[in-house]
C-alpha atoms as a PDB file:
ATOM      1  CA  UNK A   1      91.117  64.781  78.114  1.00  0.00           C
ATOM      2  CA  UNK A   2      92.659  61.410  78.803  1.00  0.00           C
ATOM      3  CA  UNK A   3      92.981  62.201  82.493  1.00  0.00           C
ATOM      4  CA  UNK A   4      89.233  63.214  83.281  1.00  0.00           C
ATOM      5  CA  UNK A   5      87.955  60.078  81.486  1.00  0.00           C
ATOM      6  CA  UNK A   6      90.137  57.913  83.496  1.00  0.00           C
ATOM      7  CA  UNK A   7      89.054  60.089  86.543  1.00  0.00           C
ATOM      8  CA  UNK A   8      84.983  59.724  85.375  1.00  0.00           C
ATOM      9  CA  UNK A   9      85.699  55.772  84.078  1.00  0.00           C
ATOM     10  CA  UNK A  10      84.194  57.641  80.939  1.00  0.00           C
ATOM     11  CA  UNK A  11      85.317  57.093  76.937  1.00  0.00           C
ATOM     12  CA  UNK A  12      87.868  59.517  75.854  1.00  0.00           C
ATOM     13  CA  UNK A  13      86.116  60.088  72.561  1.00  0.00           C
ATOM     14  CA  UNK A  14      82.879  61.089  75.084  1.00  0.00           C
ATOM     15  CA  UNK A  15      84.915  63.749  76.598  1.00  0.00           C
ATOM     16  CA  UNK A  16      85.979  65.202  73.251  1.00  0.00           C
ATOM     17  CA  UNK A  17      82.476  65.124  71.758  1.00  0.00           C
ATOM     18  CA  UNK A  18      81.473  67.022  74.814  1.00  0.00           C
ATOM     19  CA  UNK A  19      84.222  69.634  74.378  1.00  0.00           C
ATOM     20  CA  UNK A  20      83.505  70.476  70.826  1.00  0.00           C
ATOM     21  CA  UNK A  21      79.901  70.758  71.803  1.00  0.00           C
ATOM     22  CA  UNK A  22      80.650  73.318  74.539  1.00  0.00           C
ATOM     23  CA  UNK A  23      83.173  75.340  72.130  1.00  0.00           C
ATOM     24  CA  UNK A  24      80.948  75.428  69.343  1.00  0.00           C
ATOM     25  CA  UNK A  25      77.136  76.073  70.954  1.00  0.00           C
ATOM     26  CA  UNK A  26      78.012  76.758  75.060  1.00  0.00           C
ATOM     27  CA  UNK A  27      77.407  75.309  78.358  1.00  0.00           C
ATOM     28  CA  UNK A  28      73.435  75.338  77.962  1.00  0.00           C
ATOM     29  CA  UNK A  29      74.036  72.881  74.879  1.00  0.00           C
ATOM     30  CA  UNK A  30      75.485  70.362  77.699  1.00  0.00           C
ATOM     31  CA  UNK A  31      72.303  70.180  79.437  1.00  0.00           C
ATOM     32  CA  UNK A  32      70.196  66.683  78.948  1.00  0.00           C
ATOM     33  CA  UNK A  33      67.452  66.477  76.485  1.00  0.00           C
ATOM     34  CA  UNK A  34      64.493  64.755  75.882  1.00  0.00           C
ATOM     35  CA  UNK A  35      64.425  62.097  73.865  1.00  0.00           C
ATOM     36  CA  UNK A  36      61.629  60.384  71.200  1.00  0.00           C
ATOM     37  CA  UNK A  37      58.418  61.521  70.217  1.00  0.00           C
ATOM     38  CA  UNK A  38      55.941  63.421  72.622  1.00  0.00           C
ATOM     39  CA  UNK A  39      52.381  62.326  73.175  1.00  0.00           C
ATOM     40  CA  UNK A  40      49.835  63.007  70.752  1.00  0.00           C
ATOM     41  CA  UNK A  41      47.010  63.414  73.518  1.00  0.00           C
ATOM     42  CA  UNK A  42      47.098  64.308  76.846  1.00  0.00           C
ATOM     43  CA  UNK A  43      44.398  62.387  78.363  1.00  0.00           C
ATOM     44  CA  UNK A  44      43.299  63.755  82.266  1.00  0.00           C
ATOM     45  CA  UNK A  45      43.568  61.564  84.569  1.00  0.00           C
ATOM     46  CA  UNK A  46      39.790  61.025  86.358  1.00  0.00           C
ATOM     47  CA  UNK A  47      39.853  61.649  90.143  1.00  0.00           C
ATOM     48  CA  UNK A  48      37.676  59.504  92.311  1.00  0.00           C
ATOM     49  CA  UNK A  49      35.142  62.460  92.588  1.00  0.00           C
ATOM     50  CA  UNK A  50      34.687  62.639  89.315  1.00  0.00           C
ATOM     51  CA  UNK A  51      34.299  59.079  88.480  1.00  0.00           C
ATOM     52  CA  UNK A  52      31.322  58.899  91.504  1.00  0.00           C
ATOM     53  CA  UNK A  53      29.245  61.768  89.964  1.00  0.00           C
ATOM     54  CA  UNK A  54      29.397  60.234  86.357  1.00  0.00           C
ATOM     55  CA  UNK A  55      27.637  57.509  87.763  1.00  0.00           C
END
């Protein structure tokens, strides 16, 4: 592990937290994920079409 986070200029501790997390869940666990809260609303955006007939 030492040798691929001197090879990556990563944290040794990085590469073992990413090993148990393959061993214990898989490769899909590895993937990124999205982080904080998601919107509440979704507002649409208006298109200049719409914004000229609401006139």
């Amino acid at each position: 592990m030492a040798e691929v986070a001197v090879r990556f200029d990563i944290l040794p501790a990085q590469v073992s937290t990413w090993c148990s997390i393959f061993e214990r869940e898989g490769i899909t666990a590895l993937n990124p994920q999205s982080k904080g809260r998601s919107p509440k609303v979704n507002h649409p955006k208006k298109t200049a079409a719409a914004a000229r007939t609401s006139k």
